[in-house]
Protein backbone atom coordinates (compact mmCIF):
# COMPACT_ATOMS: atom_id res chain seq x y z
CA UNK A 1 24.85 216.72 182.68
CA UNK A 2 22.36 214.26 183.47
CA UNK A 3 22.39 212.38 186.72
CA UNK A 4 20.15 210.25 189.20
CA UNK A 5 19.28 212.22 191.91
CA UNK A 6 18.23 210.02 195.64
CA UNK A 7 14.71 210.33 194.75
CA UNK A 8 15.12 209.21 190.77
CA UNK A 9 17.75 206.39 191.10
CA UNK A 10 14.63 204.84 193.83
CA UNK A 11 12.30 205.46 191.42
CA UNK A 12 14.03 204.60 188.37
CA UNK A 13 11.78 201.72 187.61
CA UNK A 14 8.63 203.90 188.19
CA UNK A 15 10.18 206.31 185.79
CA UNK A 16 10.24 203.69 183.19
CA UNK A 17 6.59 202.63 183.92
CA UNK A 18 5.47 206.40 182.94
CA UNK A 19 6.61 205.80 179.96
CA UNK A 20 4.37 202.97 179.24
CA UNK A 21 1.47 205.18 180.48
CA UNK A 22 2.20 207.60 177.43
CA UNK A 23 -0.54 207.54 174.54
CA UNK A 24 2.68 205.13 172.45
CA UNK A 25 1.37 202.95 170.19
CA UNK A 26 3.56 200.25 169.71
CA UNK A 27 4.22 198.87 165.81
CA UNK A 28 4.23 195.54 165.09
CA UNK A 29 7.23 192.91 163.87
CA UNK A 30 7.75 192.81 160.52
CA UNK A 31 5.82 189.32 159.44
CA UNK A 32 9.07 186.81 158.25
CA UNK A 33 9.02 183.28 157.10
CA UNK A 34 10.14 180.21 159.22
CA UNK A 35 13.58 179.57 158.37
CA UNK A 36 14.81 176.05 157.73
CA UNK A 37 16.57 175.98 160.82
CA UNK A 38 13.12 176.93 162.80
CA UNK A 39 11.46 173.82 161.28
CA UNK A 40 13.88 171.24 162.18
CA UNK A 41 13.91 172.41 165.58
CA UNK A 42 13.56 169.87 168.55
CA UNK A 43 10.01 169.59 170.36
CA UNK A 44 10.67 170.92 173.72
CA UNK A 45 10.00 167.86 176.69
CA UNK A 46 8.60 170.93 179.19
CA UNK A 47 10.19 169.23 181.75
CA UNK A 48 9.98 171.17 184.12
CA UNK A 49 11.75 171.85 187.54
CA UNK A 50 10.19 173.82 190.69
CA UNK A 51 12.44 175.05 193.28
CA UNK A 52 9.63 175.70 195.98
CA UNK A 53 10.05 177.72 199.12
CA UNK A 54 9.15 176.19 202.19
CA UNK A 55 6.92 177.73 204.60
CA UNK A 56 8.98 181.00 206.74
CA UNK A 57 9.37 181.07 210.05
CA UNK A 58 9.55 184.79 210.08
CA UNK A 59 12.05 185.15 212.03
CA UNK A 60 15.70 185.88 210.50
CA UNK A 61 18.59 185.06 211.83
CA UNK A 62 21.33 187.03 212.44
CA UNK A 63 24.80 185.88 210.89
CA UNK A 64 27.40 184.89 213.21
CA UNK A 65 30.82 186.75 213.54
CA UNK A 66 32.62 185.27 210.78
CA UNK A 67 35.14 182.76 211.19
CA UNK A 68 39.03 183.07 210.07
CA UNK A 69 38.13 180.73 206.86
CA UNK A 70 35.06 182.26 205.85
CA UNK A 71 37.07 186.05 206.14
CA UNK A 72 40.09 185.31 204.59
CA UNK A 73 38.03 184.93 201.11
CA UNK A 74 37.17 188.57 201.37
CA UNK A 75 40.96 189.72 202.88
CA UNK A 76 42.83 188.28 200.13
CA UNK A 77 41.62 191.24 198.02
CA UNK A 78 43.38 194.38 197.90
CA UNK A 79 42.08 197.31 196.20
CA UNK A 80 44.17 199.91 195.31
CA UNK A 81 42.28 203.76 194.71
CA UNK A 82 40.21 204.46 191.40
CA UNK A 83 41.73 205.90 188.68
CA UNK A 84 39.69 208.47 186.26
CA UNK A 85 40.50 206.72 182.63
CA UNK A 86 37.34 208.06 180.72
CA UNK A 87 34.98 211.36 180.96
CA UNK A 88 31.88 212.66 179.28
CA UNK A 89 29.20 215.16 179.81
CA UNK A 90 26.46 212.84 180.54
CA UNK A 91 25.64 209.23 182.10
CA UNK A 92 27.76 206.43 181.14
CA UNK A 93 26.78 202.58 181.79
CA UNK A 94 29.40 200.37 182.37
CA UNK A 95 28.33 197.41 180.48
CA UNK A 96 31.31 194.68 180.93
CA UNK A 97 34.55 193.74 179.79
CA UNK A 98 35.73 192.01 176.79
CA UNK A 99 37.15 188.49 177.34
CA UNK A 100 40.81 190.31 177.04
CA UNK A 101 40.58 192.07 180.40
CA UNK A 102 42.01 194.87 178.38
CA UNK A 103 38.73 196.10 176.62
CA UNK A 104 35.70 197.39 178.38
CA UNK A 105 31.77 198.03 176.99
CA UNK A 106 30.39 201.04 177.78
CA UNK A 107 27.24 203.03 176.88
CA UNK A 108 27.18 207.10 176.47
CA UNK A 109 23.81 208.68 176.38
CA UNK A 110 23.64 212.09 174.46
CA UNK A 111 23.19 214.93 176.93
CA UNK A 112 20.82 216.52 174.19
CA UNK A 113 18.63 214.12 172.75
CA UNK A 114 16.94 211.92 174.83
CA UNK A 115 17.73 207.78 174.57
CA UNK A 116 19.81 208.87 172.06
CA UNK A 117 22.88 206.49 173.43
CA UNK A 118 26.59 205.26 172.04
CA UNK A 119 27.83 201.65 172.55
CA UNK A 120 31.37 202.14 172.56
CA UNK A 121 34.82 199.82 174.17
CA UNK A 122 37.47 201.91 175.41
CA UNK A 123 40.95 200.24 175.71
CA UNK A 124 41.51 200.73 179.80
CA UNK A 125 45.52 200.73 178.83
CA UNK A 126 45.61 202.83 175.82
CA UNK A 127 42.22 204.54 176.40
CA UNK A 128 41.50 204.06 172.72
CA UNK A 129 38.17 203.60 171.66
CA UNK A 130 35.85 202.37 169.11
CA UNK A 131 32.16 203.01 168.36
CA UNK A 132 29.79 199.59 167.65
CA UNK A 133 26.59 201.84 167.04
CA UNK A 134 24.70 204.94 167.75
CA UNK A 135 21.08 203.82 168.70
CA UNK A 136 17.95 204.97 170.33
CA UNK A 137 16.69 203.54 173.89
CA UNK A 138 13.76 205.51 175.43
CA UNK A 139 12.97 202.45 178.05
CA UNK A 140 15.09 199.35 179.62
CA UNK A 141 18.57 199.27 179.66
CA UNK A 142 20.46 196.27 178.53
CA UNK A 143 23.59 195.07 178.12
CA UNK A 144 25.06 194.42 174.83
CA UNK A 145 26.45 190.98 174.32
CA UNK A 146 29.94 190.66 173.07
CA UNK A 147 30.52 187.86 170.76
CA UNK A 148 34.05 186.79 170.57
CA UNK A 149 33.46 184.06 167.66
CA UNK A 150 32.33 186.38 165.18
CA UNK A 151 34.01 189.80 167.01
CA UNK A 152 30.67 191.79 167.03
CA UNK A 153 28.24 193.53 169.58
CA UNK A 154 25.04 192.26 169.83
CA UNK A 155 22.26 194.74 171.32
CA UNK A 156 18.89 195.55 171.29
CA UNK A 157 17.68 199.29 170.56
CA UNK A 158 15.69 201.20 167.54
CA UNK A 159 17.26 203.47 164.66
CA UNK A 160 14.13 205.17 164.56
CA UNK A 161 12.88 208.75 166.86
CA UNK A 162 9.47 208.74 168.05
CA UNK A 163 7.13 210.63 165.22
CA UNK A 164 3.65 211.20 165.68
CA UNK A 165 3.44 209.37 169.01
CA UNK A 166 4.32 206.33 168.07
CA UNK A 167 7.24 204.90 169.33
CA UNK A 168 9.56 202.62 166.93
CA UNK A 169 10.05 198.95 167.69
CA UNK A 170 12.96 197.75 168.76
CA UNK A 171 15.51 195.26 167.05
CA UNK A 172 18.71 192.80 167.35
CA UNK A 173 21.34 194.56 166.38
CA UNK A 174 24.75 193.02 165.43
CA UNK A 175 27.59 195.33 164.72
CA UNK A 176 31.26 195.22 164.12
CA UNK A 177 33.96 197.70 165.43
CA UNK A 178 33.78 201.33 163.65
CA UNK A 179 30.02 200.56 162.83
CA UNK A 180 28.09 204.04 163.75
CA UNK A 181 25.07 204.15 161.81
CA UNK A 182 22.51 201.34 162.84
CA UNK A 183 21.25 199.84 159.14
CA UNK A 184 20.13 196.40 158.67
CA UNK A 185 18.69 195.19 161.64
CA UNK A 186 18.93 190.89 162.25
CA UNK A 187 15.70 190.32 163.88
CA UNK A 188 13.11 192.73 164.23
CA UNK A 189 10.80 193.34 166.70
CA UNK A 190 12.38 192.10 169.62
CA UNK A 191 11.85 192.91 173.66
CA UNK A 192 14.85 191.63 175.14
CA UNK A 193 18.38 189.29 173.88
CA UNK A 194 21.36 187.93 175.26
CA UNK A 195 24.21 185.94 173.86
CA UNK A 196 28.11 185.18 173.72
CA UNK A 197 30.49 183.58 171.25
CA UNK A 198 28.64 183.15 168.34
CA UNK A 199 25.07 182.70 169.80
CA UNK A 200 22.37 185.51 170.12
CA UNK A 201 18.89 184.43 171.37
CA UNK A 202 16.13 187.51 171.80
CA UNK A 203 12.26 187.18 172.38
CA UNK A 204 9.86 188.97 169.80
CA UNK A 205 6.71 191.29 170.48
CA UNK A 206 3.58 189.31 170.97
CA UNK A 207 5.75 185.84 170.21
CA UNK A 208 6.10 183.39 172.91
CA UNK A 209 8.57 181.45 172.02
CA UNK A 210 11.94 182.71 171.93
CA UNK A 211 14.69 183.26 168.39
CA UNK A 212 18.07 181.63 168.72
CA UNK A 213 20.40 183.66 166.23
CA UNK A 214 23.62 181.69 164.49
CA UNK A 215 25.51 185.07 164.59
CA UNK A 216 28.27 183.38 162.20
CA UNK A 217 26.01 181.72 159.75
CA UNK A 218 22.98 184.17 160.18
CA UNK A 219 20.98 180.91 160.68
CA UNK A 220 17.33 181.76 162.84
CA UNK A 221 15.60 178.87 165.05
CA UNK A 222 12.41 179.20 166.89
CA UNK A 223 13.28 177.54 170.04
CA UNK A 224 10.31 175.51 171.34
CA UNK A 225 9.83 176.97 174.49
CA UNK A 226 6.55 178.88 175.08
CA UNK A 227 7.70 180.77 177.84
CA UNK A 228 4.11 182.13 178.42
CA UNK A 229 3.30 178.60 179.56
CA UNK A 230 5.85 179.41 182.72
CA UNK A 231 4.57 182.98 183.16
CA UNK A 232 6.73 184.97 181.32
CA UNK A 233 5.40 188.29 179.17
CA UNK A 234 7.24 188.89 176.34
CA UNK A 235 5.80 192.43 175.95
CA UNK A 236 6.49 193.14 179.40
CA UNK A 237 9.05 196.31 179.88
CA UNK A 238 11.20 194.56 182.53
CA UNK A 239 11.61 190.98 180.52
CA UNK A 240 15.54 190.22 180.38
CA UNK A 241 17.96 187.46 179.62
CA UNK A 242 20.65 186.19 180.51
CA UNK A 243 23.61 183.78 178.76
CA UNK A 244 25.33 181.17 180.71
CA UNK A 245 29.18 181.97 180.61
CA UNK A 246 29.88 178.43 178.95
CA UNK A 247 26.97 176.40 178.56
CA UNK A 248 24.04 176.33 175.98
CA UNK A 249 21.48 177.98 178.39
CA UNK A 250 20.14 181.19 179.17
CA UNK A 251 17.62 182.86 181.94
CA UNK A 252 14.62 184.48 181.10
CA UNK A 253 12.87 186.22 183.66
CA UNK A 254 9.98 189.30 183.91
CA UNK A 255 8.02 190.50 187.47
CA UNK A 256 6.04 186.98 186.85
CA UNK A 257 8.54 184.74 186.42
CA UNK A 258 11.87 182.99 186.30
CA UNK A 259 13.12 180.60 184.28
CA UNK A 260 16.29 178.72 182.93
CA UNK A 261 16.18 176.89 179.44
CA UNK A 262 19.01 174.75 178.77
CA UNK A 263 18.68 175.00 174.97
CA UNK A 264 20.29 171.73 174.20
CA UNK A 265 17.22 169.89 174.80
CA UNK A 266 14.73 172.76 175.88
CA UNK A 267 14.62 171.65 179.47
CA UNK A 268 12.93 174.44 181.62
CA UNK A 269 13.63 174.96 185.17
CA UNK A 270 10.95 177.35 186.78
CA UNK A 271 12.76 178.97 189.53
CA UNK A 272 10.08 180.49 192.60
CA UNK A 273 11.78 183.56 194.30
CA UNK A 274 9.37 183.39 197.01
CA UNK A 275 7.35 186.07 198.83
CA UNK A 276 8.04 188.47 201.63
CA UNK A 277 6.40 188.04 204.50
CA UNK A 278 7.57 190.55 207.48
CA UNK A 279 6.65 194.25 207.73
CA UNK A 280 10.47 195.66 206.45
CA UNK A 281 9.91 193.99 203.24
CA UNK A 282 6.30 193.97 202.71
CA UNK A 283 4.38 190.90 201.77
CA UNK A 284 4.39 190.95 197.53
CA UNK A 285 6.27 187.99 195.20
CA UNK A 286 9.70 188.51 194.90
CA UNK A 287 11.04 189.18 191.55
CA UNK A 288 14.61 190.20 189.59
CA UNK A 289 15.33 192.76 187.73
CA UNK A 290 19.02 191.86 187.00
CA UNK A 291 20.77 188.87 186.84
CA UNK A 292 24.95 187.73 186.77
CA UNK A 293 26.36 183.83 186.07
CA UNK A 294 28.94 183.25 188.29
CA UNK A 295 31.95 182.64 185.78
CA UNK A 296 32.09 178.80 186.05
CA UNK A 297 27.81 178.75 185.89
CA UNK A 298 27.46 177.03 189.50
CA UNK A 299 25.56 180.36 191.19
CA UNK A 300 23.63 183.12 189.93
CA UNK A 301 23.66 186.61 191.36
CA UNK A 302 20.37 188.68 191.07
CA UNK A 303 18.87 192.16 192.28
CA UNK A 304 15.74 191.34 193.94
CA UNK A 305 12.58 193.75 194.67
CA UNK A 306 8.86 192.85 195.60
CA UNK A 307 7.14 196.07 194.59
CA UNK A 308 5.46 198.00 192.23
CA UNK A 309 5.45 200.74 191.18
CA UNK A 310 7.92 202.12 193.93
CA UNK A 311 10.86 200.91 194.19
CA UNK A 312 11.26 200.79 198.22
CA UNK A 313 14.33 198.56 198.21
CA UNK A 314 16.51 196.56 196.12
CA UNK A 315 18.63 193.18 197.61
CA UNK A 316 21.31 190.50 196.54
CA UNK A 317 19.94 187.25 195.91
CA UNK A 318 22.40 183.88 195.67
CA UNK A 319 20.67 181.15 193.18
CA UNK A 320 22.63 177.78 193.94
CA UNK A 321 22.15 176.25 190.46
CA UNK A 322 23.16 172.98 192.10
CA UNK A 323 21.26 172.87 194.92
CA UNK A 324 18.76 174.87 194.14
CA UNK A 325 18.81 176.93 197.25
CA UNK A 326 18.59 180.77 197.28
CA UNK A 327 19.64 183.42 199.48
CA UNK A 328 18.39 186.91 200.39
CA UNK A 329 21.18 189.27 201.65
CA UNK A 330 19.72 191.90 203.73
CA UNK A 331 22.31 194.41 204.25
CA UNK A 332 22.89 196.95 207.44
CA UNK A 333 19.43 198.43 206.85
CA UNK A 334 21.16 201.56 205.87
CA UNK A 335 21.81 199.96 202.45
CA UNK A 336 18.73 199.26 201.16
CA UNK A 337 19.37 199.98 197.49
CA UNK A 338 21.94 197.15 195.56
CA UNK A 339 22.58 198.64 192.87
CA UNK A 340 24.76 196.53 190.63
CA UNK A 341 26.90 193.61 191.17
CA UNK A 342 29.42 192.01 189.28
CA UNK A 343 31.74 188.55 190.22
CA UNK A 344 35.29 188.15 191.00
CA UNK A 345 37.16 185.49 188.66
CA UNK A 346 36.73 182.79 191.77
CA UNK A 347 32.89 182.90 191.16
CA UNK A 348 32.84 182.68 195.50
CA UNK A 349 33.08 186.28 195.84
CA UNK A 350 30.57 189.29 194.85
CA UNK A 351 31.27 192.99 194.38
CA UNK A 352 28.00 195.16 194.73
CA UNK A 353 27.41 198.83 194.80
CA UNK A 354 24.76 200.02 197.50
CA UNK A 355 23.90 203.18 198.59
CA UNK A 356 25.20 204.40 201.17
CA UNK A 357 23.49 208.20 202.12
CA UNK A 358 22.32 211.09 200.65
CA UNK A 359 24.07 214.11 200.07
CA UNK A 360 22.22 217.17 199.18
CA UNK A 361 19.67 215.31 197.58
CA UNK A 362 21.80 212.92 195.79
CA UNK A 363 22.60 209.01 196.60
CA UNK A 364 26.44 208.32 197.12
CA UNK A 365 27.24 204.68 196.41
CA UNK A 366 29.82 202.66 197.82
CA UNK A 367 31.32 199.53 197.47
CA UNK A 368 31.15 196.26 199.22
CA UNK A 369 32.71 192.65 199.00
CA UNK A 370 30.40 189.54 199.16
CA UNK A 371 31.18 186.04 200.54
CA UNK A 372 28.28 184.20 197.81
CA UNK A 373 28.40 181.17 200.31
CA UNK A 374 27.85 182.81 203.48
CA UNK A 375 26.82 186.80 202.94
CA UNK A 376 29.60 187.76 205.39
CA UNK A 377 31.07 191.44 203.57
CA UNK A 378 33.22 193.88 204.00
CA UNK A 379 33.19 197.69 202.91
CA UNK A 380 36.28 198.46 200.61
CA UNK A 381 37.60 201.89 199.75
CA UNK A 382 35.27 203.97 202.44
CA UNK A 383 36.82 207.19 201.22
CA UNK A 384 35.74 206.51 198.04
CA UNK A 385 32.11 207.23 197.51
CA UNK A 386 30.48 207.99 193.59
CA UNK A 387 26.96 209.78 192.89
CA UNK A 388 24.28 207.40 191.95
CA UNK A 389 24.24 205.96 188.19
CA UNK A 390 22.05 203.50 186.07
CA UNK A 391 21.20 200.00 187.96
CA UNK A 392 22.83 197.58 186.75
CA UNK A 393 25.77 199.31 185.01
CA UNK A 394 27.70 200.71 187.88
CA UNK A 395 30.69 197.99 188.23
CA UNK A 396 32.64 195.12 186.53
CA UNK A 397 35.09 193.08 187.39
CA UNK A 398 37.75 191.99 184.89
CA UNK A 399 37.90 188.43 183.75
CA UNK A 400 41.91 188.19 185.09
CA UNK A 401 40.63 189.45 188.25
CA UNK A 402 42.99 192.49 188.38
CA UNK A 403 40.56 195.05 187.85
CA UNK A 404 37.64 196.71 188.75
CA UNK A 405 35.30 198.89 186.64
CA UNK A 406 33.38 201.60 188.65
CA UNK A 407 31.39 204.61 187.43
CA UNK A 408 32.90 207.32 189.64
CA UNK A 409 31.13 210.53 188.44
CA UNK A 410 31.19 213.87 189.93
CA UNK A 411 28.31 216.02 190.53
CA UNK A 412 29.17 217.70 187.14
CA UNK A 413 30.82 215.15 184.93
CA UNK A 414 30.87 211.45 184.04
CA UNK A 415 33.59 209.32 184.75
CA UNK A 416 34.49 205.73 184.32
CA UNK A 417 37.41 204.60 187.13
CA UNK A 418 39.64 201.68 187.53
CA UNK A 419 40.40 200.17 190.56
CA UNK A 420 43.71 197.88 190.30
CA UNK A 421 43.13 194.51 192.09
CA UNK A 422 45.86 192.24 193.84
CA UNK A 423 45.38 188.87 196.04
CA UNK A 424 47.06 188.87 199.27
CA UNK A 425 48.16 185.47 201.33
CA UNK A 426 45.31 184.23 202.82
CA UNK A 427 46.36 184.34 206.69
CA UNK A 428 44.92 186.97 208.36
CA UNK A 429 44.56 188.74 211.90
CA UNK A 430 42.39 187.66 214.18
CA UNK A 431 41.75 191.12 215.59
CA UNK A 432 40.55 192.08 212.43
CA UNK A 433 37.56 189.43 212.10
CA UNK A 434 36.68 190.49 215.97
CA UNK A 435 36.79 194.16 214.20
CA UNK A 436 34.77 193.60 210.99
CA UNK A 437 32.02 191.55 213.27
CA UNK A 438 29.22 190.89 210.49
CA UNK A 439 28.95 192.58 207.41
CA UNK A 440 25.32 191.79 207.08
CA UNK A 441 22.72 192.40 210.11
CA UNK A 442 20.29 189.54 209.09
CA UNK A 443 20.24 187.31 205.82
CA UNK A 444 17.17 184.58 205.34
CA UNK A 445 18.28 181.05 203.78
CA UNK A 446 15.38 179.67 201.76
CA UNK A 447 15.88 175.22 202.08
CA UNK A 448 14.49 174.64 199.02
CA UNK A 449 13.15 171.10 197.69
CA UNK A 450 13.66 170.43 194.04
CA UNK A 451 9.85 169.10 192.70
CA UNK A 452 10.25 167.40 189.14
CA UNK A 453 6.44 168.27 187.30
CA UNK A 454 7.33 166.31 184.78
CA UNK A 455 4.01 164.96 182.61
């Protein structure tokens, strides 16, 4: 079986950069015409807003103990103890859940050929489960985009093994359920797409400006964005996107950059993460490699780093959409690695896997619950610890709230667990606050002034 050892899962993302250092040579897009849609497309306004960091103090602030409001968010979750519903003899992602609650993604990579992966749901009830496509992935995971309009999977990967040292470009892929061979890609050449109901948007290999798909009418549109303008590298390994749960706009974001195009008018905001500036973090530009919509698109949740090529740590970061303020959580310094995060229904509340030690050379993860507003946090299920996975694709919560998703694998075998989720009244005991103390040792709140650049 494959698995991320302690010092892999850390250096995942220096993995992935030996890959680039490989004598690959990478092909390019197929050349295609502008469709109609692409030439009736609205010229963008580039307005742009900055959400700039003021100076640091460098000095952060330890939380207080939490008070009996700010607790009772976390308390009024009960988890009950995973429950094995799925196995296989290699590395599963757990990619998200199908608006039904009933219906999770997940992605099974072949134990024998490598990036070789399936993109299958599995019916958490039933455990029934149906195959959208057997492709090839030899760098960046993403996660396939489920579009309820139409009922297909959108993803990114390649049909094609690597021959002669060249590895295959990558396309958009949209499949239905029982679809196992990958044969008529709808955009080629692509580096990274998101989507949902009927919408896929995807940037192209050495194109700046970004494809919005019309998954039910198969209708293309350049959008007129050049996201180079804000910094953004399309060919870059680590660009990734992200779909706003209800609204027309999407995040695009790479080590250089971070940006959020509302696609109704092509509005840009340029969102600065800031740099670290004290001797625990380092002193390099902060950057995501992940990135989660709260479910009613207020907040975004992102995994945070500052270096390159080692990984040395990995932290929740809280992007007030309104405001425009964000928020490093810095964890008991025991937990340096986040690992994956995922939102409860109230879109107040965070679930993220950390790691917690090493055992025999291999990181244990546990879980732990997330006040967005505040960073206050409390372990759940401490008996319950899982070997290190994939970032990113380690735990989802249900859209009904009533269940958890957690890879739970053994040191010989994959597994995919469910954790059953109830609320609880809200009053709670006082002793128990006094108990907890603070879940986080420090956390840094950027003020942030919103700076219209508008030409």
């Amino acid at each position: 079986m494959k698995r991320l050892s302690g010092s892999v899962l850390r250096l995942l993302l220096v993995g992935v950069l030996g890959w680039i250092a490989l004598p690959l040579i990478f092909l390019q897009p197929e050349p295609t015409s502008a469709s109609p849609a692409a030439s009736k497309a609205e010229p963008s306004s580039f307005a742009v807003e900055t959400i700039a960091v003021l100076p640091e103090t460098g000095v952060a602030s330890p939380l207080p103990l939490p008070n009996a409001t700010e607790d009772a968010r976390l308390w009024r979750y009960s988890f009950r103890e995973p429950r094995v519903i799925f196995t296989h003899d290699s590395i599963i992602g757990v990619a998200g859940w199908l608006p039904d609650s009933r219906n999770l993604t997940l992605i099974l990579n072949d134990t024998t050929s490598l990036g070789f992966e399936q993109i299958r749901t599995i019916d958490v009830v039933t455990g029934r489960t149906q195959s959208f496509g057997n492709r090839l992935n030899l760098f960046r995971e993403d996660h396939p985009a489920w579009l309820a309009d139409v009922g297909k999977m959108a993803f990114r990967g390649t049909d094609k093994l690597v021959e002669g040292g060249v590895a295959p470009p990558y396309h958009l892929w949209l499949a239905e359920a029982g679809t196992t061979k990958l044969i008529t890609p709808t955009l080629r050449g692509i580096t990274a797409s998101s989507g949902g109901d009927h919408w896929v948007i995807a940037t192209r290999r050495n194109q700046s400006r970004p494809v919005l798909v019309n998954a039910a009418t198969g209708q293309k549109q350049i959008v007129q964005v050049d996201l180079q303008e804000y910094g953004i590298d399309v060919n870059n390994i680590y660009v990734q996107m992200a779909w706003h749960p209800s609204l027309p706009k999407v995040a695009v974001f790479d080590p250089n950059g971070f940006v959020v195009i509302n696609l109704k008018d092509n509005h840009v905001s340029v969102i600065d993460l800031g740099k670290d500036a004290d001797e625990y973090h380092g002193y390099d530009k902060r950057w995501a490699f992940d990135a989660r919509w709260s479910p009613d698109g207020q907040r975004m949740a992102l995994i945070t780093t500052a270096r390159l090529p080692i990984l040395t740590y990995s932290e929740l970061t809280v992007l007030d959409m309104t405001t425009g303020k964000h928020t490093n959580f810095v964890f008991d310094h025991q937990y340096k690695y986040v690992t994956s995060l995922t939102w409860a229904p109230d879109s107040e509340t965070l679930l993220a896997s950390v790691v917690i030690d090493n055992n025999g050379g291999y990181d244990r993860l546990g879980l732990i619950l997330v006040d967005a507003a505040t960073g206050v946090s409390r372990r759940i299920l401490p008996d319950s610890t899982f070997y290190g996975g994939q970032f990113s694709f380690g735990v989802e919560w249900s859209p009904d709230g009533k269940t958890v998703a957690v890879y739970c694998p053994t040191e010989n075998e994959g597994r995919v667990c469910t954790i059953e989720v109830s609320t609880v009244p809200t009053q709670i005991r006082l002793e128990g606050i006094q108990e907890m103390g603070s879940g986080v040792n420090q956390t840094r709140i950027f003020a942030a002034t919103i700076v219209d650049a508008t030409p």
